[in-house]
N, C-alpha and C. Protein backbone atom coordinates (compact mmCIF):
# COMPACT_ATOMS: atom_id res chain seq x y z
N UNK A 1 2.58 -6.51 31.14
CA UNK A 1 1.24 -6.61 30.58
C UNK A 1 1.34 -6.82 29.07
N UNK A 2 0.39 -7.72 28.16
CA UNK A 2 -0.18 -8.04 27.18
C UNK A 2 0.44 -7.32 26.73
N UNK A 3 0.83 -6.98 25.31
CA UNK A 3 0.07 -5.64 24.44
C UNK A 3 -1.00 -6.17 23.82
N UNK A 4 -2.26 -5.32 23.34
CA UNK A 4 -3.11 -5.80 22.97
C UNK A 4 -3.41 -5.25 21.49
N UNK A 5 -3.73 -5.75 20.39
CA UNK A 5 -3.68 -5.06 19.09
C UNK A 5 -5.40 -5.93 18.33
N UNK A 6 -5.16 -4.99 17.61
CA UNK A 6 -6.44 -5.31 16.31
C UNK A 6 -6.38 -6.96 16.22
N UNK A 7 -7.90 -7.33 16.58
CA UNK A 7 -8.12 -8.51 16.43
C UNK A 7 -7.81 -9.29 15.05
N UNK A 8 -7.76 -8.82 14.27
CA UNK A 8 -6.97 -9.68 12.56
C UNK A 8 -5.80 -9.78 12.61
N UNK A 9 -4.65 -9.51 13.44
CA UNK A 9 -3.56 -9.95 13.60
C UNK A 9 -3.35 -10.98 14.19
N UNK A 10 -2.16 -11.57 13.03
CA UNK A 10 -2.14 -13.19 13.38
C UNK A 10 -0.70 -12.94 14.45
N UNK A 11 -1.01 -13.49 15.85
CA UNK A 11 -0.04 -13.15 16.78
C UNK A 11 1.07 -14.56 16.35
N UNK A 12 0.80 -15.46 15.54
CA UNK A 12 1.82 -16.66 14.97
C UNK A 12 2.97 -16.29 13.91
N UNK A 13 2.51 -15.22 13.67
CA UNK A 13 3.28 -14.38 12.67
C UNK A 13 4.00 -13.34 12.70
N UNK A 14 5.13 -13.19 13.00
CA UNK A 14 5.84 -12.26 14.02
C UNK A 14 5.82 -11.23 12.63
N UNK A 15 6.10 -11.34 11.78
CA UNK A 15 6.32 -10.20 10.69
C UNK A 15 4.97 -9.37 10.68
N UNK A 16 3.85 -10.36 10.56
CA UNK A 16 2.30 -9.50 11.02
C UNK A 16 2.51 -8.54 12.34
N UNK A 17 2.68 -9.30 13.36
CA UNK A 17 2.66 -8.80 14.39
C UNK A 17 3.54 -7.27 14.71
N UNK A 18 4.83 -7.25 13.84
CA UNK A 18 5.71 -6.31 13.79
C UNK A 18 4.93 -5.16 12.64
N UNK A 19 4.36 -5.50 11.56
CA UNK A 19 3.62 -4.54 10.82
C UNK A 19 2.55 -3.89 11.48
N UNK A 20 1.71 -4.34 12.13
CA UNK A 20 0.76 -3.79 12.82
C UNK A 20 0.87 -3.17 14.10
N UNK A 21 2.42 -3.61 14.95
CA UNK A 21 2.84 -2.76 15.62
C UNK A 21 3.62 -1.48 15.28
N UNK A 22 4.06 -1.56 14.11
CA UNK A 22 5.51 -0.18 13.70
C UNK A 22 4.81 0.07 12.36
N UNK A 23 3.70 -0.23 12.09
CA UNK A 23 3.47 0.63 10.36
C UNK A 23 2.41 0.60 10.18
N UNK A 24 1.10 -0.03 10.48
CA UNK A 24 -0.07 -0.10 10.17
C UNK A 24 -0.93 0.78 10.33
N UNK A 25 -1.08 2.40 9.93
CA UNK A 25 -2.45 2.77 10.57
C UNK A 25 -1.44 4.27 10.99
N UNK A 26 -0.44 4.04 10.67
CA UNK A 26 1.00 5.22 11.34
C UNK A 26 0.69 6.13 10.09
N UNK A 27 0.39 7.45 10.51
CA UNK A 27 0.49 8.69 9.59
C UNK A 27 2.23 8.12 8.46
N UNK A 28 2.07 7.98 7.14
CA UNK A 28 2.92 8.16 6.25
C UNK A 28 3.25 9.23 5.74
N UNK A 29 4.37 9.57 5.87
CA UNK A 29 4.21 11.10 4.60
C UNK A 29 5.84 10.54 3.53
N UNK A 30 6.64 9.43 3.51
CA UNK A 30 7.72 9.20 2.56
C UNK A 30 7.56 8.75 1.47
N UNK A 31 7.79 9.73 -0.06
CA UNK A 31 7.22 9.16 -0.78
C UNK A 31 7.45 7.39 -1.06
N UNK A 32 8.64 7.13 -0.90
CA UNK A 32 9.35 6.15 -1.00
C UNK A 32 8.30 4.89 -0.87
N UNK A 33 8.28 5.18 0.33
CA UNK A 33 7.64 4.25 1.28
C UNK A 33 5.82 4.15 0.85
N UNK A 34 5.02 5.33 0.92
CA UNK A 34 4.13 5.07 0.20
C UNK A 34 4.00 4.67 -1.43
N UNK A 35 5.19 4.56 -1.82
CA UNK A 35 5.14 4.07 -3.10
C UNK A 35 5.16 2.43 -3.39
N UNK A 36 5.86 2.08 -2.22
CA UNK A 36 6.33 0.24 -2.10
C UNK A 36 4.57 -0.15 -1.38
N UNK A 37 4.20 0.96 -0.70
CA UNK A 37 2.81 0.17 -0.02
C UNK A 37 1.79 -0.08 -1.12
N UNK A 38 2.05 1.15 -2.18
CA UNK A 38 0.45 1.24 -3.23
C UNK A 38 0.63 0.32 -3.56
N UNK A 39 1.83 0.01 -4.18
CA UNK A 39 2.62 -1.50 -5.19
C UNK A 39 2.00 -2.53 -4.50
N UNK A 40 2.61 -2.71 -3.22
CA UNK A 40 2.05 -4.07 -2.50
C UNK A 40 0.68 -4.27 -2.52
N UNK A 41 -0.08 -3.25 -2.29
CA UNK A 41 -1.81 -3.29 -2.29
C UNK A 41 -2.15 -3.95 -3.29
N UNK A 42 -1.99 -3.24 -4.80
CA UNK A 42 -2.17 -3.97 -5.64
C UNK A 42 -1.67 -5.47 -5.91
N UNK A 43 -0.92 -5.31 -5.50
CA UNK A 43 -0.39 -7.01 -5.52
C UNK A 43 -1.05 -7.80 -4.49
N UNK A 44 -1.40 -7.46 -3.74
CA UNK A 44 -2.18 -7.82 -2.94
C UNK A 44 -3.71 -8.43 -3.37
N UNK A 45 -4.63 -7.59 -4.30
CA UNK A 45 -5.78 -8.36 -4.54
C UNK A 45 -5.66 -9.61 -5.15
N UNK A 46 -6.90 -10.04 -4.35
CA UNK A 46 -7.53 -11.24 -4.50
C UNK A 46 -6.71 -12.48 -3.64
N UNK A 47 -6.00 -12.33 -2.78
CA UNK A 47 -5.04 -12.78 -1.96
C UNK A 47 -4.79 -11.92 -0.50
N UNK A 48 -4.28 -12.72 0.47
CA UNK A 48 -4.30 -12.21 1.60
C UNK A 48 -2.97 -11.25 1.92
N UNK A 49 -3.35 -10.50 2.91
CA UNK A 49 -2.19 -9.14 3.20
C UNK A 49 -0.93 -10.13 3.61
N UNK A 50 -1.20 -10.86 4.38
CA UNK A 50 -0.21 -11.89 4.96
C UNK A 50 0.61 -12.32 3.82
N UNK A 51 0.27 -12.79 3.17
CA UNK A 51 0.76 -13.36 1.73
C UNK A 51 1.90 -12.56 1.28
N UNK A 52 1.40 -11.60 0.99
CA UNK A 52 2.28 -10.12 0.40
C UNK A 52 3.48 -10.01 1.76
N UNK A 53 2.96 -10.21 2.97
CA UNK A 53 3.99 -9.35 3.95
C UNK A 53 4.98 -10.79 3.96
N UNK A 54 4.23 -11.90 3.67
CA UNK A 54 5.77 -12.79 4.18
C UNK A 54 6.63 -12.97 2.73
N UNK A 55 5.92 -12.31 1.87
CA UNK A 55 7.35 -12.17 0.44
C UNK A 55 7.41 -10.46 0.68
N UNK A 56 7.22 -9.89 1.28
CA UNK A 56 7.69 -8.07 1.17
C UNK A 56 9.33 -8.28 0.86
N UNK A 57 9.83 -8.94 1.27
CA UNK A 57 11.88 -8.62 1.33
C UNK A 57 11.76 -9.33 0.37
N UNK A 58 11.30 -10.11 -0.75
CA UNK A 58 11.65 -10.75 -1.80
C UNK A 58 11.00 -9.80 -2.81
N UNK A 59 9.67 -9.16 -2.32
CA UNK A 59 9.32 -7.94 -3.68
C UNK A 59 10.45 -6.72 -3.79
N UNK A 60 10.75 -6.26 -2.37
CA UNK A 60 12.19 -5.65 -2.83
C UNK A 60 13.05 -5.80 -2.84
N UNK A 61 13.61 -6.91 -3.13
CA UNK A 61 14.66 -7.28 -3.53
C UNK A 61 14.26 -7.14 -5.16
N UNK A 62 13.61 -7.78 -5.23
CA UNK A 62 12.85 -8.19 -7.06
C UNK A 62 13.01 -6.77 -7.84
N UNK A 63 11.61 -6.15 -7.12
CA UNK A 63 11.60 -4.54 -7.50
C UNK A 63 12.51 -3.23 -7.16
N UNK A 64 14.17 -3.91 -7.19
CA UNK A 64 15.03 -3.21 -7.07
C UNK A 64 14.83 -1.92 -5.65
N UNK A 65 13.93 -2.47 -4.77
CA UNK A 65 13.80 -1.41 -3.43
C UNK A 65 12.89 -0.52 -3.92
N UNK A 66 11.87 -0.82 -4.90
CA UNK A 66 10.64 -0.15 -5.07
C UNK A 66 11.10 1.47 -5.50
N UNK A 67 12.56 1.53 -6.06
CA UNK A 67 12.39 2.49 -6.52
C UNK A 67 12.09 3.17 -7.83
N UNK A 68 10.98 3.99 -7.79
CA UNK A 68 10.18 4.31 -8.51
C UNK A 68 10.84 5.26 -10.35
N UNK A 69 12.20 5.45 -10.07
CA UNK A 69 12.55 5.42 -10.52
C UNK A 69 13.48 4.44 -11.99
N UNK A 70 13.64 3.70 -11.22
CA UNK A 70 14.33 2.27 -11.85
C UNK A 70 13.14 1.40 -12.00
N UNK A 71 12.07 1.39 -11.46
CA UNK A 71 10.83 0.80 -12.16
C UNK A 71 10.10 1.21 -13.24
N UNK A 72 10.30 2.26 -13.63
CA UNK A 72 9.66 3.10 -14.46
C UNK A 72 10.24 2.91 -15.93
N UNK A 73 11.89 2.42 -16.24
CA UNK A 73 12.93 2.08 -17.09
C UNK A 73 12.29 0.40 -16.73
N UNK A 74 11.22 -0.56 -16.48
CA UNK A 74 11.84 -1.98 -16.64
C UNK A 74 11.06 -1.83 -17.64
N UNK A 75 11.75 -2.71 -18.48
CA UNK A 75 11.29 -3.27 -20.00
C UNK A 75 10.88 -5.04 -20.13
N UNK A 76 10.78 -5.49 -20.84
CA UNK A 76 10.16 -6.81 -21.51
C UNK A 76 11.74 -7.91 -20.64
N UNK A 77 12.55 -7.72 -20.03
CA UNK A 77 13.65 -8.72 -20.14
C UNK A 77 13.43 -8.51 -18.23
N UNK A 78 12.93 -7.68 -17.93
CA UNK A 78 13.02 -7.53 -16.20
C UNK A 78 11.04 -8.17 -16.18
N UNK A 79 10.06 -7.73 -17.17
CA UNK A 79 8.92 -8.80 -16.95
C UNK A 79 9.12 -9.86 -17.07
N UNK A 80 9.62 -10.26 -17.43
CA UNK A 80 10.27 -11.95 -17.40
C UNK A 80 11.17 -12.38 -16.23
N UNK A 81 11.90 -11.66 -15.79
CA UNK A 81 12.77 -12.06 -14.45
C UNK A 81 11.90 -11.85 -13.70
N UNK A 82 10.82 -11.20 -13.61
CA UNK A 82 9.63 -11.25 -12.88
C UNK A 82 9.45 -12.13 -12.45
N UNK A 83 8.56 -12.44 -13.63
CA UNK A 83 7.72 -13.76 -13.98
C UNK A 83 8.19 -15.18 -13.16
N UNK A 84 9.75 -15.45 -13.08
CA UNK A 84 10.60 -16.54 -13.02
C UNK A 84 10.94 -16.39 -11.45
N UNK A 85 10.54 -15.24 -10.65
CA UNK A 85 10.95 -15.01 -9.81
C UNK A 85 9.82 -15.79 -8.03
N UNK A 86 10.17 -17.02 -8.02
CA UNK A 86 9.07 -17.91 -7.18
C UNK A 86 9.08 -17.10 -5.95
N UNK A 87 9.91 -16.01 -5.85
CA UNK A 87 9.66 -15.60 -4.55
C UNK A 87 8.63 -14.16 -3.95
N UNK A 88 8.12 -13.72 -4.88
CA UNK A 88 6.87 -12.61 -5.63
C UNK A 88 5.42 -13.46 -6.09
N UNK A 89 5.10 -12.60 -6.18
CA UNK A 89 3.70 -13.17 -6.88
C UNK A 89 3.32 -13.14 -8.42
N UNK A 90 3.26 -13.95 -9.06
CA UNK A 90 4.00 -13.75 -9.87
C UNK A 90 2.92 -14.01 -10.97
N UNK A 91 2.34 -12.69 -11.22
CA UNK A 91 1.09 -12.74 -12.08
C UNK A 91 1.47 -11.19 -13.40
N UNK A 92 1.47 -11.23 -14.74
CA UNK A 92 2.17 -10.90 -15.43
C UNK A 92 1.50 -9.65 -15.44
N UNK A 93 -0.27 -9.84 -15.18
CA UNK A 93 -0.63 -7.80 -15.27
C UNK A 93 -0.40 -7.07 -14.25
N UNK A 94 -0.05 -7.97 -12.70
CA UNK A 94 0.44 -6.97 -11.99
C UNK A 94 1.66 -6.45 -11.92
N UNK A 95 2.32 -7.05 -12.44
CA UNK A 95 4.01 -6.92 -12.99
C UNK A 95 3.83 -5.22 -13.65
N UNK A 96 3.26 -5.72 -14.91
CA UNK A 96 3.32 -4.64 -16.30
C UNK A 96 2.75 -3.95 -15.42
N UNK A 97 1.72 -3.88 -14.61
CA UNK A 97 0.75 -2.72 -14.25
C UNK A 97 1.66 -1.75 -13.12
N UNK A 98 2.89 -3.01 -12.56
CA UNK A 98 3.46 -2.18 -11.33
C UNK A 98 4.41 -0.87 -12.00
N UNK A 99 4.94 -1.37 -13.28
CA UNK A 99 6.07 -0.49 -13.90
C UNK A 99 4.74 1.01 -14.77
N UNK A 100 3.89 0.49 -15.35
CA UNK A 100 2.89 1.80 -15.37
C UNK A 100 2.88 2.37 -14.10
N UNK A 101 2.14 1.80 -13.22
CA UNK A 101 2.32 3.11 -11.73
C UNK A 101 3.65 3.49 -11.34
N UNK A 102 4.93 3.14 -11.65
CA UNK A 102 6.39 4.11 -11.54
C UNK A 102 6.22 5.06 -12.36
N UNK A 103 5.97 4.68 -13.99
CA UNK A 103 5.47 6.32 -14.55
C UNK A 103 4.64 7.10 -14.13
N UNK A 104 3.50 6.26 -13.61
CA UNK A 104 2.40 7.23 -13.09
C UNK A 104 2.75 8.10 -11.79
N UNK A 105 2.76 7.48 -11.10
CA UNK A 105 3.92 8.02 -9.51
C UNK A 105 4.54 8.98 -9.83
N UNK A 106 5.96 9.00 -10.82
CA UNK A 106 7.15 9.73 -11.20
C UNK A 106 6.04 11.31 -11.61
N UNK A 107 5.90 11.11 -12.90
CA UNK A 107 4.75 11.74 -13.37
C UNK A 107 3.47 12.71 -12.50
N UNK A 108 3.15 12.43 -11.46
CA UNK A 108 2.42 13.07 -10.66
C UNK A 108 3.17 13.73 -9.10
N UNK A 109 4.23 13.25 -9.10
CA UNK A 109 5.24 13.60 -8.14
C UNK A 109 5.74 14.92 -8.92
N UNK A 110 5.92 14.76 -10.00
CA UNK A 110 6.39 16.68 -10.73
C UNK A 110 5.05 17.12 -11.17
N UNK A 111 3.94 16.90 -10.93
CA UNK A 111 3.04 17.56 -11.10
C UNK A 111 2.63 18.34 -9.62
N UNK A 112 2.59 17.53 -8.98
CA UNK A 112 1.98 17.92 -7.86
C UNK A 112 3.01 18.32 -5.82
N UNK A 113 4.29 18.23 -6.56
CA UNK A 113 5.33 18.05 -5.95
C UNK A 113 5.94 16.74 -4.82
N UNK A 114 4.93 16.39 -4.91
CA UNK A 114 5.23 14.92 -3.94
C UNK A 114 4.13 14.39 -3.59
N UNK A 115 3.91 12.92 -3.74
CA UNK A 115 2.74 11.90 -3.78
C UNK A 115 2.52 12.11 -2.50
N UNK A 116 2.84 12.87 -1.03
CA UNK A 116 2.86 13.17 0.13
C UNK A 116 1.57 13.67 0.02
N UNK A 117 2.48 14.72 -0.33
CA UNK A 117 1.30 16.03 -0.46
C UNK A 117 0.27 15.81 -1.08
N UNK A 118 0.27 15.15 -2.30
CA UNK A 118 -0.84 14.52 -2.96
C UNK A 118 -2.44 13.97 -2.62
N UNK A 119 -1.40 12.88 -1.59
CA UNK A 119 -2.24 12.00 -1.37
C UNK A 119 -3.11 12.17 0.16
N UNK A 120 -2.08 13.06 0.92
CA UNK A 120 -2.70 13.78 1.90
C UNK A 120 -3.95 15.26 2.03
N UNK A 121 -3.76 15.04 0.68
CA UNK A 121 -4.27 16.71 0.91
C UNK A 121 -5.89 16.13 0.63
N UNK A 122 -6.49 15.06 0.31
CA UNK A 122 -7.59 14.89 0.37
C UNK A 122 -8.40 14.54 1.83
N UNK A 123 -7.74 14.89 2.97
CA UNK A 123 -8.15 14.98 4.27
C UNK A 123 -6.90 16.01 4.83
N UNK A 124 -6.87 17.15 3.79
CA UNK A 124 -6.48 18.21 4.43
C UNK A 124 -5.19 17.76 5.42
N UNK A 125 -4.30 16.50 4.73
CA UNK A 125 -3.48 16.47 6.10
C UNK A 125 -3.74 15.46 7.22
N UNK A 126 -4.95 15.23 7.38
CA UNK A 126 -5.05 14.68 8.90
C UNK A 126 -6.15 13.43 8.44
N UNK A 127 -5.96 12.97 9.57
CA UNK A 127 -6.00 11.50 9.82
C UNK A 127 -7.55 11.24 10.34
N UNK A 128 -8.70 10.16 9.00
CA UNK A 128 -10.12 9.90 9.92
C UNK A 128 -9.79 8.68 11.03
N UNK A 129 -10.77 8.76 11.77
CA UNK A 129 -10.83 7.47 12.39
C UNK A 129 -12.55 6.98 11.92
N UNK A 130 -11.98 5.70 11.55
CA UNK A 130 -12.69 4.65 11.07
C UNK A 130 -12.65 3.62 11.84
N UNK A 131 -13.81 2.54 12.35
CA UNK A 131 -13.03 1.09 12.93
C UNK A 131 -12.70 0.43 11.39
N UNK A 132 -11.94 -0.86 11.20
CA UNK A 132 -11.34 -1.42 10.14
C UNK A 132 -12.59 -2.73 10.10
N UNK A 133 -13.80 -2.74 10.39
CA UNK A 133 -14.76 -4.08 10.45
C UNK A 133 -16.33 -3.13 9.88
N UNK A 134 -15.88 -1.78 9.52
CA UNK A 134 -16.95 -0.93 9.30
C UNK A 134 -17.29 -1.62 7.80
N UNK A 135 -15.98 -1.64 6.71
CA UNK A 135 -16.35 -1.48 5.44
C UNK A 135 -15.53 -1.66 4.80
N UNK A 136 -15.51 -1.98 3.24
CA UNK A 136 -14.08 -2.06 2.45
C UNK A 136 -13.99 -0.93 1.63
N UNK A 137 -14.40 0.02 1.28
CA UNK A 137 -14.93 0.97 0.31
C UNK A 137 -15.41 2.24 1.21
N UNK A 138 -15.48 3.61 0.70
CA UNK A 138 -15.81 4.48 1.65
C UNK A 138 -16.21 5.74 -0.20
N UNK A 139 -16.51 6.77 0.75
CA UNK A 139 -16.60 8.06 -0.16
C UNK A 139 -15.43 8.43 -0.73
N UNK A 140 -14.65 8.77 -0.01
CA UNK A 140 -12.84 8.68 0.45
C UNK A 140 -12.14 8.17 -0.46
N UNK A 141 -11.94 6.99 -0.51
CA UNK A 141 -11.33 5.83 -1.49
C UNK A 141 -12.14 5.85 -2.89
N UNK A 142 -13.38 5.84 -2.72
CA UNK A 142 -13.91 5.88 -4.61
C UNK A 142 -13.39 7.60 -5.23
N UNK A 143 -13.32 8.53 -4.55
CA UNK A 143 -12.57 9.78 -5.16
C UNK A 143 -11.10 9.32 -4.92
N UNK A 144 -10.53 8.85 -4.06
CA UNK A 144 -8.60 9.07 -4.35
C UNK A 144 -8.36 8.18 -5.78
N UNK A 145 -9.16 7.07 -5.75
CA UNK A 145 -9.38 5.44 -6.80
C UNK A 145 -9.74 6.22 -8.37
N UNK A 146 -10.83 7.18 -8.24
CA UNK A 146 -10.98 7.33 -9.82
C UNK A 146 -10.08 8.65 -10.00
N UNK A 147 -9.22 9.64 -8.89
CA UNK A 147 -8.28 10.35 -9.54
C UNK A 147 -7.28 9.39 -10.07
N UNK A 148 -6.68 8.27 -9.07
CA UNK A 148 -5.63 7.85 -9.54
C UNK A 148 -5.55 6.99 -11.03
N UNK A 149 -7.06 6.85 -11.10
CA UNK A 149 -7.51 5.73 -12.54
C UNK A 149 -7.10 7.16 -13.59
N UNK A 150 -7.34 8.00 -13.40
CA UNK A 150 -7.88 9.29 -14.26
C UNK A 150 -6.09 9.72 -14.26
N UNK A 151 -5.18 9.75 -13.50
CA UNK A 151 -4.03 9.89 -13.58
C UNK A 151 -3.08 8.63 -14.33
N UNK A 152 -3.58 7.41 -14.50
CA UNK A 152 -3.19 6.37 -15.57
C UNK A 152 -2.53 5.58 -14.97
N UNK A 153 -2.77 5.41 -13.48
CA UNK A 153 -2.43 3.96 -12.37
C UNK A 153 -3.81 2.81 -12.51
N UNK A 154 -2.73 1.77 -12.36
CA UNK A 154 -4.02 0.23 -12.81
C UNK A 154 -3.59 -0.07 -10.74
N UNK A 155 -4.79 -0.75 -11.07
CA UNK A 155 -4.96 -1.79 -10.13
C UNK A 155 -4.88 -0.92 -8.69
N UNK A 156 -5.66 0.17 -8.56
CA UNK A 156 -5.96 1.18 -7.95
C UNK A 156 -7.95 1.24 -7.77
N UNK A 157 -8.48 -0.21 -7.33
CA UNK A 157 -9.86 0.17 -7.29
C UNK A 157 -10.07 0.65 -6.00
N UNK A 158 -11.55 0.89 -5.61
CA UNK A 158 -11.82 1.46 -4.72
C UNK A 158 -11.15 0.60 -2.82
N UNK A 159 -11.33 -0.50 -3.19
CA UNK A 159 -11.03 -1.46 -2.28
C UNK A 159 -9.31 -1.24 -2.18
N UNK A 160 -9.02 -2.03 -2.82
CA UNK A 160 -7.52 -1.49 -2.56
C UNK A 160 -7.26 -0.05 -2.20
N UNK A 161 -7.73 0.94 -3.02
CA UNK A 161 -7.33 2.52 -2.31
C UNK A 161 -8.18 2.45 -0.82
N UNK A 162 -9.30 1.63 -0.58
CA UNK A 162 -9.39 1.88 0.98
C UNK A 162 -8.31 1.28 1.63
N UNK A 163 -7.77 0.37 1.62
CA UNK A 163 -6.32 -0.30 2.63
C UNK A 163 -5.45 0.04 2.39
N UNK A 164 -5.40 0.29 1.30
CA UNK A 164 -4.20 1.60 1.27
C UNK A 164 -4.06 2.54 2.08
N UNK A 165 -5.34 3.26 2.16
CA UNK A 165 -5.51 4.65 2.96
C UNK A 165 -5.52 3.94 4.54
N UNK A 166 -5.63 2.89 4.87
CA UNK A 166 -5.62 2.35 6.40
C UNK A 166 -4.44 2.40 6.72
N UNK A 167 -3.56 1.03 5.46
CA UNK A 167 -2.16 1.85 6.19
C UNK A 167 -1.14 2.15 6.55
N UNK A 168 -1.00 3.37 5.33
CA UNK A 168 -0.96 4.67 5.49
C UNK A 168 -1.14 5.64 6.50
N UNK A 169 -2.23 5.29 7.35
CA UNK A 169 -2.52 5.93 7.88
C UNK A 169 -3.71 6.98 8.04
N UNK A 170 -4.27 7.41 6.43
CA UNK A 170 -5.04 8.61 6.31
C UNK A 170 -6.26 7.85 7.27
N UNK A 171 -6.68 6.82 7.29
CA UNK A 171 -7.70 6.04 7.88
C UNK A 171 -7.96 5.76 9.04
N UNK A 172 -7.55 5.85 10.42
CA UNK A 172 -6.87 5.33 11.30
C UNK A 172 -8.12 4.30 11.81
N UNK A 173 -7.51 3.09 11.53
CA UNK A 173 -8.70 2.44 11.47
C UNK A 173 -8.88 0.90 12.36
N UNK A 174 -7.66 1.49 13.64
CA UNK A 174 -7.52 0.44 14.69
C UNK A 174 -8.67 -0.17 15.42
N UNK A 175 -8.92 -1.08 16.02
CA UNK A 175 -10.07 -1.44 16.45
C UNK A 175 -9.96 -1.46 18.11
N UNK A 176 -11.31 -0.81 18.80
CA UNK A 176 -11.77 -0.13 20.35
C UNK A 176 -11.14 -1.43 21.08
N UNK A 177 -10.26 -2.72 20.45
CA UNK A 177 -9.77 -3.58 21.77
C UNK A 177 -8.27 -3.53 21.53
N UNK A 178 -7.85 -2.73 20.87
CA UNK A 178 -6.24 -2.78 20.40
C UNK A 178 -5.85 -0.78 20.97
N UNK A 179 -4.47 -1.57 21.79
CA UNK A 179 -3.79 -0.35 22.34
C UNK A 179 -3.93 0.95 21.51
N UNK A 180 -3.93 0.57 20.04
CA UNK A 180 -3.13 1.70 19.56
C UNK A 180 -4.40 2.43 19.20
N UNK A 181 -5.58 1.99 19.57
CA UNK A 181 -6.83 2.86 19.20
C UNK A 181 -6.84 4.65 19.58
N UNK A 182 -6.07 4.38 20.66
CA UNK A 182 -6.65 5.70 21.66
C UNK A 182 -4.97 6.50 21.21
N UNK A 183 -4.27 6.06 20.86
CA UNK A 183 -2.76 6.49 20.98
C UNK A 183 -2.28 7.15 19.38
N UNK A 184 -2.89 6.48 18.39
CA UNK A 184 -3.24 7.20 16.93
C UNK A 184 -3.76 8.55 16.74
């Protein structure tokens, strides 16, 4: 039998198809990993998710494996290898803005002990269900969006912190004709 998934998946696109089966909408708790997704989000506006997922292995490759550490040290000679880099997206404030959110990240990870915990604790932990055709914006996302503005991350608006929070997971925001509705 079929599997059957969220109607916005492009079934021509096996890398789509593999994200929305093994990561989309899946409770996160690594900081790691939610750190390469915020990045991608933002890189993501004004352009399609697809876009971002068929260069994902060229952003980390680029962004040294998104670690948040070694992003936080790039200076003026790695924005430029950026820049030059055709296989990223290659727009210069999301660059500068990605190495501000490694400080910001780093920075709120010893504040708060882990962007896990952080970022979960505004649903106590657990997971809403939302359908994903409801809305782009929620109550939810305009409070996680102006802490994280208020904590000194760019390119963190309300829209992006909602797909972020989808997924992540905090959202679960599969749609009533896709398997994984009832199984989330």
């Amino acid at each position: 039998m079929e599997r059957k998934r969220c109607k916005w998946v492009n079934l021509d696109n096996p890398l789509y198809v593999e994200y929305h089966d093994k990561e989309w909408g899946r409770p996160l708790h690594d900081d790691q990993r939610l750190f390469e997704l915020l990045i991608l989000e933002g890189f993501q506006a004004g352009l399609s998710w697809e876009t971002i997922l068929n260069k994902r292995e060229n952003f980390r490759r680029a962004f040294r494996g998104f670690d948040p550490k070694v992003m936080a040290e790039f200076g003026p000679d790695d924005v430029e290898r950026l820049m030059a880099d055709r296989g990223i997206v290659r727009n210069r404030l999301k660059i500068v803005d990605s190495i501000v959110n490694a400080k910001a990240f780093l920075k709120l990870q010893r504040e708060e002990g882990s962007f896990d915990r952080y970022i979960w604790s505004f649903t106590d932990g657990k997971s809403l269900r939302e359908p994903y055709a409801l809305r782009t914006t929620s109550e939810l996302s305009d409070r996680v969006s102006k802490d994280l503005k208020r904590r000194g991350f760019k390119f963190v608006g309300s829209t992006i912190i909602y797909s972020y929070l989808q997924a992540i997971g905090i959202i679960n925001a599969h749609g009533e004709e896709c398997d994984d509705y009832n199984e989330l």
